[in-house]
PDB file of N, CA and C in Angstrom:
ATOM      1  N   UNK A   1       0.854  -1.176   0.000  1.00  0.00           N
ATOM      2  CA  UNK A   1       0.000   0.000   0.000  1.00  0.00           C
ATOM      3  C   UNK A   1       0.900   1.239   0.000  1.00  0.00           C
ATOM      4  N   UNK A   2       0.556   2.021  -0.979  1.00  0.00           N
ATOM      5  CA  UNK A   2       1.642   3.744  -0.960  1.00  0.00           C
ATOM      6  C   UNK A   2       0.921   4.031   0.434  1.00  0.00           C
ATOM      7  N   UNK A   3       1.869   5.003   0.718  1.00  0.00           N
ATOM      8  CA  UNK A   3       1.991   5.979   1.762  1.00  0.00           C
ATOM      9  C   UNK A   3       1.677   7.153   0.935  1.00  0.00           C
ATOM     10  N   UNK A   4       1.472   7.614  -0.107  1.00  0.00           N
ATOM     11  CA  UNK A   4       1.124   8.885  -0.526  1.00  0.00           C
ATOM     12  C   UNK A   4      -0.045   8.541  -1.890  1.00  0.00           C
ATOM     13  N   UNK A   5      -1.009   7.843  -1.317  1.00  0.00           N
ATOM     14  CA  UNK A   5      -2.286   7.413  -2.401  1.00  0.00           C
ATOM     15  C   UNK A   5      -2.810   8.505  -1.806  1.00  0.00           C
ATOM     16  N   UNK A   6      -4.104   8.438  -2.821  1.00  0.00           N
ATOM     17  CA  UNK A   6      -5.330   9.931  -2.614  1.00  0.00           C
ATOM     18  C   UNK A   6      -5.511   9.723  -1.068  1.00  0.00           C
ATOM     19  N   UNK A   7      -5.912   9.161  -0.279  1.00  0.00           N
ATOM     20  CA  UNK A   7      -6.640   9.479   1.205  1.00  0.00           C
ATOM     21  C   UNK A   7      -5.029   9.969   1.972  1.00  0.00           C
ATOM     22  N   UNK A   8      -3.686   9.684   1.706  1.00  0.00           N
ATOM     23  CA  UNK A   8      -2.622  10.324   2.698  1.00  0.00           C
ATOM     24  C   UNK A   8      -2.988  11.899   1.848  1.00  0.00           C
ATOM     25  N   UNK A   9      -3.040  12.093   0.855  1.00  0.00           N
ATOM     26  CA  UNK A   9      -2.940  13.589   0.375  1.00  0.00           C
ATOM     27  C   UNK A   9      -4.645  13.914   1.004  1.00  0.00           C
ATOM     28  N   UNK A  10      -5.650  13.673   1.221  1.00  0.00           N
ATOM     29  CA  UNK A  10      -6.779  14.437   1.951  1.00  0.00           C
ATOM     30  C   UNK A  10      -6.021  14.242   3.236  1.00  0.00           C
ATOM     31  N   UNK A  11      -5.760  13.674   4.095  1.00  0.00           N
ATOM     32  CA  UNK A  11      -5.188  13.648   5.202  1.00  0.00           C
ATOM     33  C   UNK A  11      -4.129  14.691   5.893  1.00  0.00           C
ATOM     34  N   UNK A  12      -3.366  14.863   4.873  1.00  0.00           N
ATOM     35  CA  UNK A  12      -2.183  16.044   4.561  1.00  0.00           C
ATOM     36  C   UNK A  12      -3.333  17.634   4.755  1.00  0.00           C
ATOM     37  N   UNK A  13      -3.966  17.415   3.669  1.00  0.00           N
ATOM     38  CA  UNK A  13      -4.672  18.542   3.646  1.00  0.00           C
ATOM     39  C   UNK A  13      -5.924  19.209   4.896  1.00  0.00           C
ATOM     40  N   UNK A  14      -6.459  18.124   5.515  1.00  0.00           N
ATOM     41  CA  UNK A  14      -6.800  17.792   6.447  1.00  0.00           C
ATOM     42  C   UNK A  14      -6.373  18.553   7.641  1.00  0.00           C
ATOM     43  N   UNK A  15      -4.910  18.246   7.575  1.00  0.00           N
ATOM     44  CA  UNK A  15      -4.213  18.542   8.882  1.00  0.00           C
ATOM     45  C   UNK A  15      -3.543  20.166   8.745  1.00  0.00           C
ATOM     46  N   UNK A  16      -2.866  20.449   7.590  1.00  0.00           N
ATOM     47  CA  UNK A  16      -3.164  21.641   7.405  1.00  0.00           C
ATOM     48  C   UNK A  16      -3.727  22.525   7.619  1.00  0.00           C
ATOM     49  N   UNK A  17      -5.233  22.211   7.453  1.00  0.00           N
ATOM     50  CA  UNK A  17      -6.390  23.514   8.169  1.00  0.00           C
ATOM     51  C   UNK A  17      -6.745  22.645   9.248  1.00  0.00           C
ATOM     52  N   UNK A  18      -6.387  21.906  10.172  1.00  0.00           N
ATOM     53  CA  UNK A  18      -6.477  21.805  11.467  1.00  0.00           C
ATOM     54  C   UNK A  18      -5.761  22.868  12.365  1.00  0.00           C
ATOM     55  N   UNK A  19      -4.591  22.847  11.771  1.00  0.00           N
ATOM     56  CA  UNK A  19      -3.212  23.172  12.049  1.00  0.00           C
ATOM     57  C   UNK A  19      -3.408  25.121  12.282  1.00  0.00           C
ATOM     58  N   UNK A  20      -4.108  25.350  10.956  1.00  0.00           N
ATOM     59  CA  UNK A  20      -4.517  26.648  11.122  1.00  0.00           C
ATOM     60  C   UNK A  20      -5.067  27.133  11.876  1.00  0.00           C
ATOM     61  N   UNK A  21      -6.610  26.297  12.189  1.00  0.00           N
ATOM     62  CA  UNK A  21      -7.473  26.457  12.699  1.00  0.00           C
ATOM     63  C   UNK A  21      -7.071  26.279  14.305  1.00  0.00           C
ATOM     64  N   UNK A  22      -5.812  25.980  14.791  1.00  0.00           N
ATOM     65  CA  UNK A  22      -5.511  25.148  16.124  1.00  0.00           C
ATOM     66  C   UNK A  22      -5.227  26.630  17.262  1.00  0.00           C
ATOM     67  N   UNK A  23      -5.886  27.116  17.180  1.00  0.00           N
ATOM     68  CA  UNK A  23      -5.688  28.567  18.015  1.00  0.00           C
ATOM     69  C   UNK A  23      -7.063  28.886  18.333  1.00  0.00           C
ATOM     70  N   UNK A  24      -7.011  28.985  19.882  1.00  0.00           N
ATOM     71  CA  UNK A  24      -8.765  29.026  20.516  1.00  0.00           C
ATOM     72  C   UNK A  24      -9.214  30.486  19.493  1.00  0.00           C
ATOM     73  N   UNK A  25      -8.181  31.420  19.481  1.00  0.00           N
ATOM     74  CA  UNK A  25      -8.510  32.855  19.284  1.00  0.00           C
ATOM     75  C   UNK A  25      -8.842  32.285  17.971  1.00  0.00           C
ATOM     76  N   UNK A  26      -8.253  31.893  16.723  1.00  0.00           N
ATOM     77  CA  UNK A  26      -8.729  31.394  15.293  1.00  0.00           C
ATOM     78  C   UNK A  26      -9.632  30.985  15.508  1.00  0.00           C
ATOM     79  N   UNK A  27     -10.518  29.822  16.585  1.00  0.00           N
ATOM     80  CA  UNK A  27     -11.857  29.155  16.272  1.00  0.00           C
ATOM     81  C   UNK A  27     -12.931  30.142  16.708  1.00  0.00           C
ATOM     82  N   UNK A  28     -12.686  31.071  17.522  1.00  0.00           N
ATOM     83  CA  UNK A  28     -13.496  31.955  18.074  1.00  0.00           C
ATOM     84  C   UNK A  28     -13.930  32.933  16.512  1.00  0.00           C
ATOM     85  N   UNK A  29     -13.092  33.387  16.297  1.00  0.00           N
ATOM     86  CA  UNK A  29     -13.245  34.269  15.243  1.00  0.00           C
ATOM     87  C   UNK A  29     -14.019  33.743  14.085  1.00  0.00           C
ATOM     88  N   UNK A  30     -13.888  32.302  13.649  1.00  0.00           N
ATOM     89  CA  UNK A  30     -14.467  31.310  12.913  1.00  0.00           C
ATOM     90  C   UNK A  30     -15.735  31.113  13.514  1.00  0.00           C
ATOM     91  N   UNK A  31     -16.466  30.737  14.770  1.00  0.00           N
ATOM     92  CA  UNK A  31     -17.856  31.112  15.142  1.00  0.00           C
ATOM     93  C   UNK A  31     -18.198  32.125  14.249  1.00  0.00           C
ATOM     94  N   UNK A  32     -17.724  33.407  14.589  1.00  0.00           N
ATOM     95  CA  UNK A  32     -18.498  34.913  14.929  1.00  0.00           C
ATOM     96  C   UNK A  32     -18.728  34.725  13.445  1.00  0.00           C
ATOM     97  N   UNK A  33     -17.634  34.523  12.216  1.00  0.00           N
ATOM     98  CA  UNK A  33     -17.420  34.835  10.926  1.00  0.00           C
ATOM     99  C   UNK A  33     -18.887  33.860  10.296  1.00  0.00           C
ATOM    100  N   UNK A  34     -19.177  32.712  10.927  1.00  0.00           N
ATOM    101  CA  UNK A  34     -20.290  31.465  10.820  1.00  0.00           C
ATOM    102  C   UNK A  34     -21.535  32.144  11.384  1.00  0.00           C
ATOM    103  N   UNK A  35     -21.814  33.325  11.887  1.00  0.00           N
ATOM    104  CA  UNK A  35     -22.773  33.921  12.530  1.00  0.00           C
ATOM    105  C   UNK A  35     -23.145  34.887  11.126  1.00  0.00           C
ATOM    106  N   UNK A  36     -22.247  35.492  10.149  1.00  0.00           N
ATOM    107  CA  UNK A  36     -22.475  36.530   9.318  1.00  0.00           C
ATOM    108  C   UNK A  36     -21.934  37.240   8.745  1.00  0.00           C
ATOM    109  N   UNK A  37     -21.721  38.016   7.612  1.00  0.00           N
ATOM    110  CA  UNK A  37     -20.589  38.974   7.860  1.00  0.00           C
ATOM    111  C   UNK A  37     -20.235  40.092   8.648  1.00  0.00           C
ATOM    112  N   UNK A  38     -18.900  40.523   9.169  1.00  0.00           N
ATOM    113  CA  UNK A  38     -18.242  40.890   9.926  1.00  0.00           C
ATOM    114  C   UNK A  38     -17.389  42.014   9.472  1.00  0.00           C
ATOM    115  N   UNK A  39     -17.335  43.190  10.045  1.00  0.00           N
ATOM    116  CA  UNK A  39     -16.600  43.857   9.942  1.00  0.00           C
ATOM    117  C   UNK A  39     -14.785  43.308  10.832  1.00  0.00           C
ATOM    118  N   UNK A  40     -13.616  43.555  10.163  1.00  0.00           N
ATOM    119  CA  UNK A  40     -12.353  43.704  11.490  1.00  0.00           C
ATOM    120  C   UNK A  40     -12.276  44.217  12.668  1.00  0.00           C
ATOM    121  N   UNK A  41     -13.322  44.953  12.900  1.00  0.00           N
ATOM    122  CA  UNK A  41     -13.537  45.897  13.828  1.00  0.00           C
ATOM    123  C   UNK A  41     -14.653  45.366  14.910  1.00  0.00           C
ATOM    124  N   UNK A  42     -15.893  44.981  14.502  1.00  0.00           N
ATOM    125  CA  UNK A  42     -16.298  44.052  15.181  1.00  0.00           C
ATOM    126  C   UNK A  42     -16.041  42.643  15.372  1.00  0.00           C
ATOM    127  N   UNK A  43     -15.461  42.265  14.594  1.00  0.00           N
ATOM    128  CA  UNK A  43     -14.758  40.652  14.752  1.00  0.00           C
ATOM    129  C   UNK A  43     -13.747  41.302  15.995  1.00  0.00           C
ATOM    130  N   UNK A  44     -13.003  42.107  16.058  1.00  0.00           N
ATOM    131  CA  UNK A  44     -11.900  42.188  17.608  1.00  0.00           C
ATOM    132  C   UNK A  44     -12.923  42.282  18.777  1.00  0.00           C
ATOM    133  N   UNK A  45     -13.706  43.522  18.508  1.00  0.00           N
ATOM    134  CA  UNK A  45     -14.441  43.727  19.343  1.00  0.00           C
ATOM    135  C   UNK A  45     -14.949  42.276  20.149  1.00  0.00           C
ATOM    136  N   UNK A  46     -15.634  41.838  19.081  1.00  0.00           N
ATOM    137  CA  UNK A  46     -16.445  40.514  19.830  1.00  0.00           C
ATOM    138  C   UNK A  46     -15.848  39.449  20.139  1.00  0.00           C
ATOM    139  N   UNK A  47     -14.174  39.313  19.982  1.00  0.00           N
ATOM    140  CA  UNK A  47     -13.300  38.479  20.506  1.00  0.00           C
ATOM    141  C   UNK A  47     -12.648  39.293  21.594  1.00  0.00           C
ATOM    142  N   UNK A  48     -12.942  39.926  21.728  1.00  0.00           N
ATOM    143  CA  UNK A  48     -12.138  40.505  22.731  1.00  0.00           C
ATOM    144  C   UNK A  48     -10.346  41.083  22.496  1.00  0.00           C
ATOM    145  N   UNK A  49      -9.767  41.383  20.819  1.00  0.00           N
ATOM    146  CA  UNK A  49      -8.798  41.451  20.660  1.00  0.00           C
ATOM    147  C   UNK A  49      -8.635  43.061  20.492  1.00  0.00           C
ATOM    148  N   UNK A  50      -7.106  42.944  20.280  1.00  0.00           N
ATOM    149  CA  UNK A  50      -6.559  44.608  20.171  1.00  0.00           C
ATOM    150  C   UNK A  50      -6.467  44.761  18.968  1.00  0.00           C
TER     151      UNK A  50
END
């Protein structure tokens, strides 16, 4: 069996935007953004960032 057939490359890719996504402050912002669109300004606001 390859080690680099189609499901290791979704897997790869997979982990990638895990990887991104792996920051409480990134998933928070990802809610608010899943709520609507967002200004930068209220996206800090409503995370609580500077």
């Amino acid at each position: 069996m390859s080690s680099t057939g189609p499901k290791q490359a979704i897997y790869a890719s997979l982990a990638e935007v895990a990887q991104a996504l792996g920051h409480p402050h990134r998933l928070e912002l990802l809610e608010h953004l899943a709520q609507g669109v967002r200004s930068v300004e209220d996206l800090s606001a409503r995370a609580h960032l500077s």
